[in-house]
PDB file of N, CA and C in Angstrom:
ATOM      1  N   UNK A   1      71.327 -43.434  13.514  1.00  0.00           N
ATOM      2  CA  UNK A   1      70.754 -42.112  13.310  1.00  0.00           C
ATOM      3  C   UNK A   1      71.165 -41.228  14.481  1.00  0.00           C
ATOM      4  N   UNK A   2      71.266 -40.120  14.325  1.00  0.00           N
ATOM      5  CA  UNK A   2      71.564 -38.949  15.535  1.00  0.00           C
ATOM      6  C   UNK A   2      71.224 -37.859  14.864  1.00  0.00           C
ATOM      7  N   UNK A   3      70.582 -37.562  16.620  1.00  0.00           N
ATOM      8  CA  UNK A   3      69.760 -36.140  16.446  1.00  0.00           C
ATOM      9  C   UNK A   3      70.914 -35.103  17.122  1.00  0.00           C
ATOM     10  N   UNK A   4      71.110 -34.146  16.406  1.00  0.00           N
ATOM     11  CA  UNK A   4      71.964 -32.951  17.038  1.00  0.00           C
ATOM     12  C   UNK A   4      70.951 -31.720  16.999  1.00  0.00           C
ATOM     13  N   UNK A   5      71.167 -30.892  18.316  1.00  0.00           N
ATOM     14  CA  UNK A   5      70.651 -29.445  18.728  1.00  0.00           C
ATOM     15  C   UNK A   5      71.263 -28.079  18.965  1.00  0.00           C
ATOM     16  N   UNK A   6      71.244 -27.190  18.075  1.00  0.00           N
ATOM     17  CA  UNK A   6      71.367 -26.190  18.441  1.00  0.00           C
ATOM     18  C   UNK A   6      70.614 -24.872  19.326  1.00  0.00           C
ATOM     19  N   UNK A   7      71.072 -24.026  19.982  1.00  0.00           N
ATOM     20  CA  UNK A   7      70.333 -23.255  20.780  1.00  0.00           C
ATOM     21  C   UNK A   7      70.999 -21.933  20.346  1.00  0.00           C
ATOM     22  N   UNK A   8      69.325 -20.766  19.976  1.00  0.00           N
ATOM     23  CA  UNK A   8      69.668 -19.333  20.273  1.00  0.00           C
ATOM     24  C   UNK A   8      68.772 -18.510  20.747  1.00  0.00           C
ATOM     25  N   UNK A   9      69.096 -17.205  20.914  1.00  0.00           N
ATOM     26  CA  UNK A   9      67.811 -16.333  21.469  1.00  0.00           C
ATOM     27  C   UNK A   9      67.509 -14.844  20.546  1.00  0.00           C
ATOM     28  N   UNK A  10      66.309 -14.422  20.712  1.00  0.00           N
ATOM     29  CA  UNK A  10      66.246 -13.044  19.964  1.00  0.00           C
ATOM     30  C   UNK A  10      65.605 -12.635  20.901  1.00  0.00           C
ATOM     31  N   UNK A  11      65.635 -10.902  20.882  1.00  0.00           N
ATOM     32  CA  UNK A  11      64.297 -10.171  21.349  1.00  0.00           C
ATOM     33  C   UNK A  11      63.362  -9.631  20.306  1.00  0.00           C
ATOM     34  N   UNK A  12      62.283  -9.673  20.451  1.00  0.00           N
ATOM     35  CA  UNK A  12      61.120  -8.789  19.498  1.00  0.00           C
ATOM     36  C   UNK A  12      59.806  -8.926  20.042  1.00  0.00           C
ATOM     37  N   UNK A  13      59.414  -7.689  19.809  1.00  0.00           N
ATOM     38  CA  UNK A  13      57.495  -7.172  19.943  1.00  0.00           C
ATOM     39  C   UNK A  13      57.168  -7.924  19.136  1.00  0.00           C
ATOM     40  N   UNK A  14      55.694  -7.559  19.464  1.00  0.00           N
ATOM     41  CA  UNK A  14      54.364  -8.422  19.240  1.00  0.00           C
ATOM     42  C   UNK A  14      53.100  -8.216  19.404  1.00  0.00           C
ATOM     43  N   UNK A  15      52.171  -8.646  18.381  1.00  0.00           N
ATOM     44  CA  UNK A  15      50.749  -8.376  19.130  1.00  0.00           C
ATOM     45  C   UNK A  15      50.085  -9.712  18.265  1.00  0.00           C
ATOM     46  N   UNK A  16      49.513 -10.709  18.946  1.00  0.00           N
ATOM     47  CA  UNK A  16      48.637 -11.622  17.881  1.00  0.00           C
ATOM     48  C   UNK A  16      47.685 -10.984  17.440  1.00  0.00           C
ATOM     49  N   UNK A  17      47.163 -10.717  16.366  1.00  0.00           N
ATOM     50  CA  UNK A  17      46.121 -10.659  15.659  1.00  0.00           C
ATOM     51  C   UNK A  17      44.993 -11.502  16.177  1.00  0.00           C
ATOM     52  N   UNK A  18      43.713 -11.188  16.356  1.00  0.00           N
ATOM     53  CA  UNK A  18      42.607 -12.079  16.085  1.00  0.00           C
ATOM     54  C   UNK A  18      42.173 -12.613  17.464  1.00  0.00           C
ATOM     55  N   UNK A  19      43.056 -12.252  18.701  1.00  0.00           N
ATOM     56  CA  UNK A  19      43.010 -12.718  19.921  1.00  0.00           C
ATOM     57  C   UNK A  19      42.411 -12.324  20.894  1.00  0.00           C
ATOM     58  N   UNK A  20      41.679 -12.710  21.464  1.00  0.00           N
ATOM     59  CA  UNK A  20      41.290 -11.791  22.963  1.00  0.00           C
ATOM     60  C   UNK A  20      41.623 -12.313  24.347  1.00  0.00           C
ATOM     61  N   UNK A  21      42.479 -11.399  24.273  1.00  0.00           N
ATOM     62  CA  UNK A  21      43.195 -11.151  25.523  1.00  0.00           C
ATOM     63  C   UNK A  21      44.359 -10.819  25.520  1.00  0.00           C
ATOM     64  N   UNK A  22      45.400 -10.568  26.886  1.00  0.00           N
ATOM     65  CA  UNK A  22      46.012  -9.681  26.951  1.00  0.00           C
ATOM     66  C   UNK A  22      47.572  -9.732  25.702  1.00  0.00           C
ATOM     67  N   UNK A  23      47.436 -11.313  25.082  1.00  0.00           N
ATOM     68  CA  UNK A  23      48.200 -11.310  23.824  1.00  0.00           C
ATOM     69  C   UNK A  23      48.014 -10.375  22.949  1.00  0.00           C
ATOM     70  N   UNK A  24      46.766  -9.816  22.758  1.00  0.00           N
ATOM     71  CA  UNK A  24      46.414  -9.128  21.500  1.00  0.00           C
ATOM     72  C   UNK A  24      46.990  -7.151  21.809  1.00  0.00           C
ATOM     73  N   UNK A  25      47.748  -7.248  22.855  1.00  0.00           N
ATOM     74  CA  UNK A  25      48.053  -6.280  23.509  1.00  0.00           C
ATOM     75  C   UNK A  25      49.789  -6.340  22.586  1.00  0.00           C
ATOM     76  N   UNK A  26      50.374  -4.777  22.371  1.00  0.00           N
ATOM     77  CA  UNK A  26      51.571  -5.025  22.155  1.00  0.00           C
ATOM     78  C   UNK A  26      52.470  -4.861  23.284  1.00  0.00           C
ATOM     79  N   UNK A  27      53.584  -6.550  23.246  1.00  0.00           N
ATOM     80  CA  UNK A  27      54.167  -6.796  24.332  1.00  0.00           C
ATOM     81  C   UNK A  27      55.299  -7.368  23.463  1.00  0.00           C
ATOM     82  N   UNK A  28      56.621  -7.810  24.582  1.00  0.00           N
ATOM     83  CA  UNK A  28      57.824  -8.570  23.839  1.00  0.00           C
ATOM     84  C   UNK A  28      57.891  -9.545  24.592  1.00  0.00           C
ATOM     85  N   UNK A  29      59.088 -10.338  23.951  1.00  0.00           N
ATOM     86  CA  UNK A  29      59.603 -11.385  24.822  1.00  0.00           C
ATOM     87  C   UNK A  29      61.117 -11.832  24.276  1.00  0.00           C
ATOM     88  N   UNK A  30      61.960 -12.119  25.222  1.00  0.00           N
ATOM     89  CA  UNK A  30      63.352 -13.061  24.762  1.00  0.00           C
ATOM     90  C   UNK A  30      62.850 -14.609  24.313  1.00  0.00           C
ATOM     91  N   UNK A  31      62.901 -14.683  22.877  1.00  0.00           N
ATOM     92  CA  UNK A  31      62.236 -15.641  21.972  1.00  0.00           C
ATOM     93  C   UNK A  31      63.572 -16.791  22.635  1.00  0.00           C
ATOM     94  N   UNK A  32      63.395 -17.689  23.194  1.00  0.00           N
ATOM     95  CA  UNK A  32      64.711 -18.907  22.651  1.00  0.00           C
ATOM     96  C   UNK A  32      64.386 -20.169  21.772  1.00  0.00           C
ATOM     97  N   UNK A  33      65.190 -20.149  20.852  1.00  0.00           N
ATOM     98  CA  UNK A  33      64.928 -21.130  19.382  1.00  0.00           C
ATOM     99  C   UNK A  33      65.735 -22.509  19.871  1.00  0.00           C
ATOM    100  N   UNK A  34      65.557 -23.271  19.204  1.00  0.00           N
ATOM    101  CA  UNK A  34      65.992 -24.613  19.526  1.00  0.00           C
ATOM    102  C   UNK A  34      66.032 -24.896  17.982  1.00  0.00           C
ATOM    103  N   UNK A  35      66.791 -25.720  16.854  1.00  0.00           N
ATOM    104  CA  UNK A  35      67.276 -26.192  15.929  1.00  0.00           C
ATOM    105  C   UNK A  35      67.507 -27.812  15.941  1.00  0.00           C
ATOM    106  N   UNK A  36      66.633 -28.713  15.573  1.00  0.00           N
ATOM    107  CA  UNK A  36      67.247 -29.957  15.743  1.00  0.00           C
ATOM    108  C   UNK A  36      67.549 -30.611  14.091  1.00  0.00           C
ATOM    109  N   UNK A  37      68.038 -31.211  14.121  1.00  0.00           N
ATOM    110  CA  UNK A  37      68.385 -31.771  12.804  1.00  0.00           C
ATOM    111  C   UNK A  37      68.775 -33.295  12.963  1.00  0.00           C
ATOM    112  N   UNK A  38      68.516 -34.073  11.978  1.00  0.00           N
ATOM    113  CA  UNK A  38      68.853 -34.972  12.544  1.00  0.00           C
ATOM    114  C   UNK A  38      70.238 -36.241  11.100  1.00  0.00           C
ATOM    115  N   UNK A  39      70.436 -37.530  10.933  1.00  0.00           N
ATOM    116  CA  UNK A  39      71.753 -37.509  10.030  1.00  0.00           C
ATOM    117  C   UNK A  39      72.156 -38.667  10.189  1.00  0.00           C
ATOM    118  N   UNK A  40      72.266 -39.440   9.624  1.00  0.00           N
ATOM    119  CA  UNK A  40      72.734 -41.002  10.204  1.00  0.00           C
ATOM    120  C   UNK A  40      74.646 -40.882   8.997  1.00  0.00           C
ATOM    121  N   UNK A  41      74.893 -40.468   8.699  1.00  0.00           N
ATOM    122  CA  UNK A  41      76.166 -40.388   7.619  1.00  0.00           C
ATOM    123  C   UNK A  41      77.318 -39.022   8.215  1.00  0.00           C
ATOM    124  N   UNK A  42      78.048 -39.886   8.644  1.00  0.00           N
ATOM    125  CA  UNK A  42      79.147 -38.774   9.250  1.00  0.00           C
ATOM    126  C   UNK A  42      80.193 -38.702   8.433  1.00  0.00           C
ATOM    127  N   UNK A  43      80.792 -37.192   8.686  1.00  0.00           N
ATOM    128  CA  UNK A  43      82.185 -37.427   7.634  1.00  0.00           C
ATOM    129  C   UNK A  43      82.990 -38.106   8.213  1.00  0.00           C
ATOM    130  N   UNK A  44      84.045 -37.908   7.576  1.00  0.00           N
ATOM    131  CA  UNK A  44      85.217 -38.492   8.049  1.00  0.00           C
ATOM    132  C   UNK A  44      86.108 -38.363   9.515  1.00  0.00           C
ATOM    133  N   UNK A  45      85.742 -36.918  10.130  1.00  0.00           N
ATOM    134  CA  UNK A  45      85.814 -36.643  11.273  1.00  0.00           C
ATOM    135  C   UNK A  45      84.910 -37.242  12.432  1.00  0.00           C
ATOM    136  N   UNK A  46      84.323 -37.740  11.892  1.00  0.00           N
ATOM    137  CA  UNK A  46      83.035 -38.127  12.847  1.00  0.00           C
ATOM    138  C   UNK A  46      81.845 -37.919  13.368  1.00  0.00           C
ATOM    139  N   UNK A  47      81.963 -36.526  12.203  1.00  0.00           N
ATOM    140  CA  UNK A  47      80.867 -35.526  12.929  1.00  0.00           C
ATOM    141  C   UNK A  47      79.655 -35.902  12.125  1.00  0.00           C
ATOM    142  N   UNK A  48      78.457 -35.572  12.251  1.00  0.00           N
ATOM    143  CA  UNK A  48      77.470 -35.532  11.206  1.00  0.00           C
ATOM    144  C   UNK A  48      77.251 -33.983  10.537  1.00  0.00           C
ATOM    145  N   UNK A  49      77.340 -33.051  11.469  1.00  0.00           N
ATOM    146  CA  UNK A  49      77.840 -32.005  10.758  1.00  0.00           C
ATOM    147  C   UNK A  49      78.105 -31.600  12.129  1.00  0.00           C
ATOM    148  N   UNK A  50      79.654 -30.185  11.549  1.00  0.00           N
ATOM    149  CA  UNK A  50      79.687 -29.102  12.593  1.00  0.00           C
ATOM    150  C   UNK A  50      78.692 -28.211  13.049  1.00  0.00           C
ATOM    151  N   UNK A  51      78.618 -28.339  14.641  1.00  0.00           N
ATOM    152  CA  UNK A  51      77.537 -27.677  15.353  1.00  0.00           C
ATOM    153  C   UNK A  51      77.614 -26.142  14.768  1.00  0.00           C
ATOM    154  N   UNK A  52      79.044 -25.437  14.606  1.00  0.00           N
ATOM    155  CA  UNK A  52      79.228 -23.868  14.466  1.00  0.00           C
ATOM    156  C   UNK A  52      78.268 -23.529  12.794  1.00  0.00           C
ATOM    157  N   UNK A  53      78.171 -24.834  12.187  1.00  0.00           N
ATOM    158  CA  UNK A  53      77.921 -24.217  10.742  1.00  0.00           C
ATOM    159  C   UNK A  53      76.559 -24.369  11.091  1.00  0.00           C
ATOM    160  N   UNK A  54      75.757 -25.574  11.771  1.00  0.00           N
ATOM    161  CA  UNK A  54      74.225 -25.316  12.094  1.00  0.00           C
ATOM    162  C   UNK A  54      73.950 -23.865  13.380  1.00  0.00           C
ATOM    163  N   UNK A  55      74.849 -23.820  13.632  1.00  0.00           N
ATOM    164  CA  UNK A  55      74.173 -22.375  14.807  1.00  0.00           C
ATOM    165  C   UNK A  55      74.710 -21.308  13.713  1.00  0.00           C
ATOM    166  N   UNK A  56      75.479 -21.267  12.813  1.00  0.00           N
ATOM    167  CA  UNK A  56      75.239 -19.968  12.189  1.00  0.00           C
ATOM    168  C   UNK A  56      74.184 -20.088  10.881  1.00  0.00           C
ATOM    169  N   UNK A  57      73.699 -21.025  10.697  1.00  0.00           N
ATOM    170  CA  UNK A  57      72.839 -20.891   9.570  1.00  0.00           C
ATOM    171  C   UNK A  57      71.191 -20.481  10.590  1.00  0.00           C
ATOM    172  N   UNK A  58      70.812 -21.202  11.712  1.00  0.00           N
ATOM    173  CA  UNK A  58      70.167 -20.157  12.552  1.00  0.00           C
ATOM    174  C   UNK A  58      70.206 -19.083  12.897  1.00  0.00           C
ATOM    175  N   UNK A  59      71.387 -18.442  13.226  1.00  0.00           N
ATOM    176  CA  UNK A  59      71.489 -17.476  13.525  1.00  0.00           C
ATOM    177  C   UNK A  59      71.224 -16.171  12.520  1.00  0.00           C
ATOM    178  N   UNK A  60      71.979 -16.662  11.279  1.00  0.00           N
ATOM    179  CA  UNK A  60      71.306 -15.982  10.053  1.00  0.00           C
ATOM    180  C   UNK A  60      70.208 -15.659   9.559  1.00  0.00           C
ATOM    181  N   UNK A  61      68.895 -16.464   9.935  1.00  0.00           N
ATOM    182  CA  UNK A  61      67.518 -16.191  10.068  1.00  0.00           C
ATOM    183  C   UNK A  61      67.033 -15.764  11.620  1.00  0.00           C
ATOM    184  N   UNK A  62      68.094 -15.761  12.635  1.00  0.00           N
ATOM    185  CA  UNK A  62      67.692 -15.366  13.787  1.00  0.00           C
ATOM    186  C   UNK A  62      67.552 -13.965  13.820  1.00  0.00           C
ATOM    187  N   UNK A  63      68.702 -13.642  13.410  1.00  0.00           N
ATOM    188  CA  UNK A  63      69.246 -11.984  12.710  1.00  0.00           C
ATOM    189  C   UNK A  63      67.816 -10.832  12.225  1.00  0.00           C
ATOM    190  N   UNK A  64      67.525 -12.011  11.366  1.00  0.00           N
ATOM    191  CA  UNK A  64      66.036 -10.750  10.771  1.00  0.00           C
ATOM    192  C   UNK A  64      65.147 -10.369  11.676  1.00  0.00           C
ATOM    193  N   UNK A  65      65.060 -11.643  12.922  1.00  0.00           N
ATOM    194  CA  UNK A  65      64.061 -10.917  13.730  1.00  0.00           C
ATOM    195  C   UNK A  65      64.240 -10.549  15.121  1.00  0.00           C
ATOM    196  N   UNK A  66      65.366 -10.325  15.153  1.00  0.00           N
ATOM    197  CA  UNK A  66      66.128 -10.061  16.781  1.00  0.00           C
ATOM    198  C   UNK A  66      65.626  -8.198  16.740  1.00  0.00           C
ATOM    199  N   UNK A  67      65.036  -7.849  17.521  1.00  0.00           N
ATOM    200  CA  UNK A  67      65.292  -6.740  17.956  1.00  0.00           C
ATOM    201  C   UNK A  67      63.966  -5.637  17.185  1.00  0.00           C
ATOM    202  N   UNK A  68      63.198  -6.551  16.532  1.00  0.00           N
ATOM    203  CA  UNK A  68      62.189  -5.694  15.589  1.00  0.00           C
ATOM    204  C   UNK A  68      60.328  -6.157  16.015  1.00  0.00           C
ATOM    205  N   UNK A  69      59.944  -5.314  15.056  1.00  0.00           N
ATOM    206  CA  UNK A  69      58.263  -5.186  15.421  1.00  0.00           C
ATOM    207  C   UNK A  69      57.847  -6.501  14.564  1.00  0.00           C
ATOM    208  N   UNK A  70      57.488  -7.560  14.888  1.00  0.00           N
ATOM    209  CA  UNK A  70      57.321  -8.916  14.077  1.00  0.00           C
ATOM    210  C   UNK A  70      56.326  -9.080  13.236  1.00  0.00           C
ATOM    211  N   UNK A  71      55.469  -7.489  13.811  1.00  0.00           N
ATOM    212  CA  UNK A  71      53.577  -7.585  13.173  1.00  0.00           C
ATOM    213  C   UNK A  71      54.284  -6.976  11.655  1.00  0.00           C
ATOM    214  N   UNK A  72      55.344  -6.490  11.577  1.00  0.00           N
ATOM    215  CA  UNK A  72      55.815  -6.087  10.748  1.00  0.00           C
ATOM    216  C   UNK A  72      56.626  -6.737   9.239  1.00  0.00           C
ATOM    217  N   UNK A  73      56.709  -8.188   9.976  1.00  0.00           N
ATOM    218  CA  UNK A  73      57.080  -8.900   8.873  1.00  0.00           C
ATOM    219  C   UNK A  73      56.118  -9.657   8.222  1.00  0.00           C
ATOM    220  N   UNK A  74      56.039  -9.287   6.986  1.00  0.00           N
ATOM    221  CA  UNK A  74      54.769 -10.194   6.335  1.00  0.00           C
ATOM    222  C   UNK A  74      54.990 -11.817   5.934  1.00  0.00           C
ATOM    223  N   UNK A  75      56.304 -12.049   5.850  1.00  0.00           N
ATOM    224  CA  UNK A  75      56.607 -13.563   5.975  1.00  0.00           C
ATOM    225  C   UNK A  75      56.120 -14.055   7.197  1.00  0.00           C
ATOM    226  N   UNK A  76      55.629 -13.539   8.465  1.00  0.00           N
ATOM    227  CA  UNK A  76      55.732 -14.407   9.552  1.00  0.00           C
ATOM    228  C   UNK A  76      53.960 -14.717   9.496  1.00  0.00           C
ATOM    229  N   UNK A  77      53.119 -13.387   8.723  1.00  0.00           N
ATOM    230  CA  UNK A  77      52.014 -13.547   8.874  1.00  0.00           C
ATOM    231  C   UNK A  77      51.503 -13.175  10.536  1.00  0.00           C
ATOM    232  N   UNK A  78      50.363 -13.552  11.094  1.00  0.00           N
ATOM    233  CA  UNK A  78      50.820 -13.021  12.307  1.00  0.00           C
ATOM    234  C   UNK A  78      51.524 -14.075  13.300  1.00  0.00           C
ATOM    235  N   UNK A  79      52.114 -13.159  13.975  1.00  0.00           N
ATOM    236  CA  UNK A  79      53.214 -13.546  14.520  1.00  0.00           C
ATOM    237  C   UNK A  79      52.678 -14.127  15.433  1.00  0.00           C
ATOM    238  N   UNK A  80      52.309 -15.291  15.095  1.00  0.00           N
ATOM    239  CA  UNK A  80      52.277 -16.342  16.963  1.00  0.00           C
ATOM    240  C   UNK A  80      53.542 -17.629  16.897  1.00  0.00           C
ATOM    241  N   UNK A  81      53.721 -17.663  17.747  1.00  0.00           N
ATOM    242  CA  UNK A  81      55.170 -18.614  18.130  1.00  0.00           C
ATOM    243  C   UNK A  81      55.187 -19.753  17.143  1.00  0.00           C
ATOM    244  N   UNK A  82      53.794 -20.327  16.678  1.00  0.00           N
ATOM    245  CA  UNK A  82      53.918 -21.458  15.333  1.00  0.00           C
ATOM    246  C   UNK A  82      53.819 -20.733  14.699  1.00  0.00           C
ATOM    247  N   UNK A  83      54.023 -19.767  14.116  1.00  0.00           N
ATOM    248  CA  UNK A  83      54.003 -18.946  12.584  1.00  0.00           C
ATOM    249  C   UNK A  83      55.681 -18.602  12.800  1.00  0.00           C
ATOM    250  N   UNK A  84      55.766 -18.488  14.403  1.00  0.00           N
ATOM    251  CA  UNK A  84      57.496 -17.882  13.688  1.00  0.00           C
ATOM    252  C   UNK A  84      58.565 -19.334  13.990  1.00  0.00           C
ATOM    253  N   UNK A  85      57.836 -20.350  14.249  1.00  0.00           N
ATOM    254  CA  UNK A  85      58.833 -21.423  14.031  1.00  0.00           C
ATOM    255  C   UNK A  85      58.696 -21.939  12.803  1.00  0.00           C
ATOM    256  N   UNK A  86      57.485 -21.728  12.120  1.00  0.00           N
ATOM    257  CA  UNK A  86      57.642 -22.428  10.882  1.00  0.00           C
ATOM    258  C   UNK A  86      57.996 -21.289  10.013  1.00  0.00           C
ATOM    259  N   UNK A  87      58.405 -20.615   9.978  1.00  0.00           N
ATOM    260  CA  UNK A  87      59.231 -19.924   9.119  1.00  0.00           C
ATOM    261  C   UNK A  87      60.487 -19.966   9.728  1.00  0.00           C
ATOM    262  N   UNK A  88      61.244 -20.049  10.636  1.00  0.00           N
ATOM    263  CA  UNK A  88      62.542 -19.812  10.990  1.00  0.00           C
ATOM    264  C   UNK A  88      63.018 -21.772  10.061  1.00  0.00           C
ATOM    265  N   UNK A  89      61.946 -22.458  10.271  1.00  0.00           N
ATOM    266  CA  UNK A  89      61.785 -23.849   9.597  1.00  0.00           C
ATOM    267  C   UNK A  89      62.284 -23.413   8.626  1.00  0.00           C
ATOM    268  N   UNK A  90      61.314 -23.207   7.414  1.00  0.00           N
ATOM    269  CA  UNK A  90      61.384 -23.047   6.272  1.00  0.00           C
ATOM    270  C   UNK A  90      62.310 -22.158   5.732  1.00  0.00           C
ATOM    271  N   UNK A  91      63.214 -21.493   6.100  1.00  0.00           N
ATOM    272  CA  UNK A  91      64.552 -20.155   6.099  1.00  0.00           C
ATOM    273  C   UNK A  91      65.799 -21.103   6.197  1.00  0.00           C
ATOM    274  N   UNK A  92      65.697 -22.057   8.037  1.00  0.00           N
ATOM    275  CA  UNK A  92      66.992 -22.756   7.895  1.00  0.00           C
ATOM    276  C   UNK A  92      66.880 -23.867   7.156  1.00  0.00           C
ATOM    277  N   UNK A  93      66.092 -24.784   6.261  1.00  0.00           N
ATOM    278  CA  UNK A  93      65.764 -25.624   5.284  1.00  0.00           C
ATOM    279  C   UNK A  93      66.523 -25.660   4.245  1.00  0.00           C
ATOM    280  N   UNK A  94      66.205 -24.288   3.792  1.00  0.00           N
ATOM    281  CA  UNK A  94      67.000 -23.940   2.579  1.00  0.00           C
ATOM    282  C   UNK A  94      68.617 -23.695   2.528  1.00  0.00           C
ATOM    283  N   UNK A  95      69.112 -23.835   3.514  1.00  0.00           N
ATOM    284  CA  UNK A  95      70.175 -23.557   3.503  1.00  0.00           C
ATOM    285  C   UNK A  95      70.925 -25.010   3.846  1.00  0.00           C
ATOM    286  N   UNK A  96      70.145 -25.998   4.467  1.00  0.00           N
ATOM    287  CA  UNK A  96      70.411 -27.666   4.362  1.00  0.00           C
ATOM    288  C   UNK A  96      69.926 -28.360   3.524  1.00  0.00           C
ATOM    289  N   UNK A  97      71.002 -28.645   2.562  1.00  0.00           N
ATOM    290  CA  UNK A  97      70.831 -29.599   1.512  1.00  0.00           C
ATOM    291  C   UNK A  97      71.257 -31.072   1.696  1.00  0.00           C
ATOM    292  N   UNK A  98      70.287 -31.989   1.569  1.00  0.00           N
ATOM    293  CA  UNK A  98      71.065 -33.166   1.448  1.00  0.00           C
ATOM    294  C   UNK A  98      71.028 -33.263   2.990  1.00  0.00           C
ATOM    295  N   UNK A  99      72.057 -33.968   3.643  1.00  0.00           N
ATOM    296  CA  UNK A  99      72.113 -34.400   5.489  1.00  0.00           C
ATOM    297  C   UNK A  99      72.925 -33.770   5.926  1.00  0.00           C
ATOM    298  N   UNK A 100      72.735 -33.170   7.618  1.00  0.00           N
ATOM    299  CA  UNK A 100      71.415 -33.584   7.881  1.00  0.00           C
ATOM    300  C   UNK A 100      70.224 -33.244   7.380  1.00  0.00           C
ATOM    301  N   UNK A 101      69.046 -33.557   7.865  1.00  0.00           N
ATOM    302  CA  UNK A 101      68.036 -32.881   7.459  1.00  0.00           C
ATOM    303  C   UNK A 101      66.973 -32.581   8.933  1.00  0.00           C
ATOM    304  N   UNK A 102      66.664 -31.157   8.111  1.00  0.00           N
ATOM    305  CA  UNK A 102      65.843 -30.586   9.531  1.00  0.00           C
ATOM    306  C   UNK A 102      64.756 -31.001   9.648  1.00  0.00           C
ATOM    307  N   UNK A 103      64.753 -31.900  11.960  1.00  0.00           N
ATOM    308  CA  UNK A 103      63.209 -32.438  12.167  1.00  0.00           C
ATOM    309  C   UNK A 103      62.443 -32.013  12.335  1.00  0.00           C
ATOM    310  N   UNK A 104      63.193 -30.703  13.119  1.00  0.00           N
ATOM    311  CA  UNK A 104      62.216 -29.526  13.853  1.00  0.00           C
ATOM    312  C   UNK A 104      62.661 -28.589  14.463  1.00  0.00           C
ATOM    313  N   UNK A 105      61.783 -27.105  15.033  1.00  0.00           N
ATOM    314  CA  UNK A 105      62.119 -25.856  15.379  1.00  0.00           C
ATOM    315  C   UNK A 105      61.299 -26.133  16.332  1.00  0.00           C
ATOM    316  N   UNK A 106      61.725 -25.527  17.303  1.00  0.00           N
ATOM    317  CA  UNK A 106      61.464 -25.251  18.980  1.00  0.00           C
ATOM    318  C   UNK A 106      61.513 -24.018  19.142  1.00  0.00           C
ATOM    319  N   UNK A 107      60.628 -23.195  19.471  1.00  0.00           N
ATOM    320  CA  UNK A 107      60.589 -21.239  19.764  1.00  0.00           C
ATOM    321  C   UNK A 107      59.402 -21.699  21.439  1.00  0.00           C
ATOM    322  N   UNK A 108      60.565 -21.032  22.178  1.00  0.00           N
ATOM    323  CA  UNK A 108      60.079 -20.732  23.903  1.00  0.00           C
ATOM    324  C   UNK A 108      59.880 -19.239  23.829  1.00  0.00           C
ATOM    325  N   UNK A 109      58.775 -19.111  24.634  1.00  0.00           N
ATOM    326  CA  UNK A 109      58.537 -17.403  24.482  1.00  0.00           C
ATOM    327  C   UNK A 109      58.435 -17.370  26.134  1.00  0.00           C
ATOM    328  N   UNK A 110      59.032 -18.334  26.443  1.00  0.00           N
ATOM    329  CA  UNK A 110      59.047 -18.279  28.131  1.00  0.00           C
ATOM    330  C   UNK A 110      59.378 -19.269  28.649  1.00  0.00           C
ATOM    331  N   UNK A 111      59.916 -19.313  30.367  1.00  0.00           N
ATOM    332  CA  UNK A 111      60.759 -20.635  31.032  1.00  0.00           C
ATOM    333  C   UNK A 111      59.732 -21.832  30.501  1.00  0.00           C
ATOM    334  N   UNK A 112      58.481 -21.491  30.191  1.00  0.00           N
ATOM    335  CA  UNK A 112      57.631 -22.641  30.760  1.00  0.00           C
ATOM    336  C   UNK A 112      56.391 -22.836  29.268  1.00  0.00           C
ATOM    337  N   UNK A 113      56.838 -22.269  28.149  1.00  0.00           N
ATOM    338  CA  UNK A 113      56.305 -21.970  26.875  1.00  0.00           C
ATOM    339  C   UNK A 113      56.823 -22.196  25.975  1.00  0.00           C
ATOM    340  N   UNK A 114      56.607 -23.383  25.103  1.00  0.00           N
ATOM    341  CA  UNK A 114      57.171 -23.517  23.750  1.00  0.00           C
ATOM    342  C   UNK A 114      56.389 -24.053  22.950  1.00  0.00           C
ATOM    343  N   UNK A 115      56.785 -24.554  21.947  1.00  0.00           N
ATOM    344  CA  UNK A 115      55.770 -24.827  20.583  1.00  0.00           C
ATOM    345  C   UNK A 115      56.818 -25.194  19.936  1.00  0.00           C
ATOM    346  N   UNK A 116      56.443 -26.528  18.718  1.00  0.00           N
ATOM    347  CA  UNK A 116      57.930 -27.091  17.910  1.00  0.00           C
ATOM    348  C   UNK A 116      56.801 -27.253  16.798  1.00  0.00           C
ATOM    349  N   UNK A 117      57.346 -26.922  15.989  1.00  0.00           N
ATOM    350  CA  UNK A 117      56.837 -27.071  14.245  1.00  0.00           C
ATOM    351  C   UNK A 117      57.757 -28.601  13.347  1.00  0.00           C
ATOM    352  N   UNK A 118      57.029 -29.275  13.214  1.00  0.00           N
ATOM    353  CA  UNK A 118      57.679 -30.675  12.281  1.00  0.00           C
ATOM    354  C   UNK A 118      57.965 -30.127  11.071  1.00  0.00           C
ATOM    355  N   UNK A 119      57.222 -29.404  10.278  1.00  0.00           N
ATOM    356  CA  UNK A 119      57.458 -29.243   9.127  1.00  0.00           C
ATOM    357  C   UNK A 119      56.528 -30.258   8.360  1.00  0.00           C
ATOM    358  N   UNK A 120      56.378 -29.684   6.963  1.00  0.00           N
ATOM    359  CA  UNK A 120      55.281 -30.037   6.229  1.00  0.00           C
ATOM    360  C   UNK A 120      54.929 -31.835   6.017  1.00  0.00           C
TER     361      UNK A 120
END
């Protein structure tokens, strides 16, 4: 079995809903995502899959929320760091069929802040 990782980053605002304290304030952050997948069946090259085709199928759901107001997307619901990993989950999912298959999403909202969603 092997686990492979991809890495990207977005910027976007924010305000949690429902919170007290200075989260519930609107603020941003440089989001960095983490992508793991994991695959025991390699092609013929050796690979289990190419890293460029898993960082652009992230990146393609990275896209929607780079640079925007997040309270604004109603897929994310409110936007706290497990609401937007399990949707960046459930976005790059669909686009992996078959192996590998995705273990988990990693969203850092800081050097020292992250949160990973398994999936259902």
């Amino acid at each position: 079995m092997y686990r492979l990782r991809v890495e990207t980053s977005f910027a976007a605002a924010h305000r949690v809903v429902d919170y007290s304290g200075k989260c519930e304030n609107l603020h941003g952050h440089t989001f960095t995502v983490e992508l793991f997948v994991v695959g025991k069946n390699k092609e013929e090259n050796g690979m289990v899959i190419d890293f460029a085709l898993l960082k652009a199928d992230l990146q393609k759901v990275v896209e929607k929320l780079d640079h925007t107001y997040l309270n604004e997307n109603t897929a994310l619901g409110n936007p706290t760091s497990e609401n937007i990993a399990e949707y960046i989950f459930g976005e790059v999912k669909k686009t992996l069929l078959g192996e590998p298959k995705i273990e988990k999403v990693r969203v850092w909202e800081g050097p020292r802040n992250w949160v990973e969603y398994l999936g259902p």
